[in-house]
Protein backbone atom coordinates (compact mmCIF):
# COMPACT_ATOMS: atom_id res chain seq x y z
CA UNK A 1 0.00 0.00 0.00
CA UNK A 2 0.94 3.73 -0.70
CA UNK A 3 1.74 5.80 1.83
CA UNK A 4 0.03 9.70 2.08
CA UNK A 5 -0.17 10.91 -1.52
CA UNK A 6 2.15 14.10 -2.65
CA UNK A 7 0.38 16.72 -3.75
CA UNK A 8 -0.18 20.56 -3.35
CA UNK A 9 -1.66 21.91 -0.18
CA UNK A 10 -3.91 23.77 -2.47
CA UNK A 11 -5.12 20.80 -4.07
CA UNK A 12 -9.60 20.03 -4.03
CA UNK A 13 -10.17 18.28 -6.92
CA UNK A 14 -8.66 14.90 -7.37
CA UNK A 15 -5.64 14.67 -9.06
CA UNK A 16 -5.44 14.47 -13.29
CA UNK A 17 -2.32 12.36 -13.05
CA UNK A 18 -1.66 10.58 -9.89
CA UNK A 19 1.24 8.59 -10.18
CA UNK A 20 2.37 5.52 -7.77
CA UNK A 21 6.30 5.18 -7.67
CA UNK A 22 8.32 3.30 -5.12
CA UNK A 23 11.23 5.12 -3.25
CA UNK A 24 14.37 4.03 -1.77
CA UNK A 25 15.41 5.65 1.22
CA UNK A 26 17.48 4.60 4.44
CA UNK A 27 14.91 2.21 5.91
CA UNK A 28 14.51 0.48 2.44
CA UNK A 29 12.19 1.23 -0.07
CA UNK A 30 8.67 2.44 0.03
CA UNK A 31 5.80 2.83 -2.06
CA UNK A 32 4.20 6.41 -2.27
CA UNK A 33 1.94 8.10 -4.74
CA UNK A 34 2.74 11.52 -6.09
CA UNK A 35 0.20 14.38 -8.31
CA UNK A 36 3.43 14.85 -10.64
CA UNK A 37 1.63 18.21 -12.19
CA UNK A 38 1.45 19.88 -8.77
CA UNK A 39 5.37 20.11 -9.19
CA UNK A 40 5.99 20.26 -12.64
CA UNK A 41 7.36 24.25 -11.82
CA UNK A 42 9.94 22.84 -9.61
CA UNK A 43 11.50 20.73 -12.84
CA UNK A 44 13.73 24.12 -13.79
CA UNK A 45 15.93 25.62 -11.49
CA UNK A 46 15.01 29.63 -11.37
CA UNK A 47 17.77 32.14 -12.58
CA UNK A 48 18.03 34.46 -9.83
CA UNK A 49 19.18 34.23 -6.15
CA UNK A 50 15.65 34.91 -4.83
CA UNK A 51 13.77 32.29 -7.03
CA UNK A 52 17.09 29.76 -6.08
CA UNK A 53 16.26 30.13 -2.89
CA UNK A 54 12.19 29.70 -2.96
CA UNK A 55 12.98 26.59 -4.80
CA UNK A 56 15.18 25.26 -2.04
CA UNK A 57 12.74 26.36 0.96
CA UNK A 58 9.86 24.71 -1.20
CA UNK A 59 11.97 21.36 -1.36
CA UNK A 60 12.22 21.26 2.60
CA UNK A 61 8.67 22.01 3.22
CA UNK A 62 7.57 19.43 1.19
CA UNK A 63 10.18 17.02 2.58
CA UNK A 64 9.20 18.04 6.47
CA UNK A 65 5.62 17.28 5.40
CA UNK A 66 6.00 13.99 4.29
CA UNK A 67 9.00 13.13 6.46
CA UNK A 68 11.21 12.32 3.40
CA UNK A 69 14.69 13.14 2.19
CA UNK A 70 16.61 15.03 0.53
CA UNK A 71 17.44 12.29 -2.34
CA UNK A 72 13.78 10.53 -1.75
CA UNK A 73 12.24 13.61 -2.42
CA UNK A 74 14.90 13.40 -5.66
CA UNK A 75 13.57 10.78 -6.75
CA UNK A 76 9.75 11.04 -6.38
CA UNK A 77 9.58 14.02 -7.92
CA UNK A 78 12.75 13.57 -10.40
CA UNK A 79 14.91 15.97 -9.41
CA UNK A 80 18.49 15.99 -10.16
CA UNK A 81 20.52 15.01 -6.99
């Protein structure tokens, strides 16, 4: 079974493309499910400082809420390490 589903806090409607991918952290791998358009804008690292640096703090919200890591997060959402 999937664990809590990542998606935007913002999110009502269900999702258009939920997507169930399995994750390997420390404690071995897990199975989680992930809205992959709620963070399609994440997919480009921004030009400037600022927009660097909302990118980052974005990352470790979303990786505090879900209690994930840095390279689990990586991978779920197919970032570059």
């Amino acid at each position: 079974m999937a664990g809590p589903c990542l998606q935007a806090p913002w999110r009502e409607q269900p999702c258009p493309n939920l997507r169930y991918l399995s994750v390997l952290g420390d404690n071995g791998a897990r199975m989680m499910c992930v809205c992959t358009p709620d963070f399609d804008h994440l997919q480009s690292v921004p030009e400037t400082a600022a927009g660097k640096t909302l990118r980052v703090r974005e990352l470790e919200r979303i990786a505090a809420s879900y209690q994930l890591s840095e390279s689990e997060l990586n991978q779920l959402l197919n970032l570059p390490d």
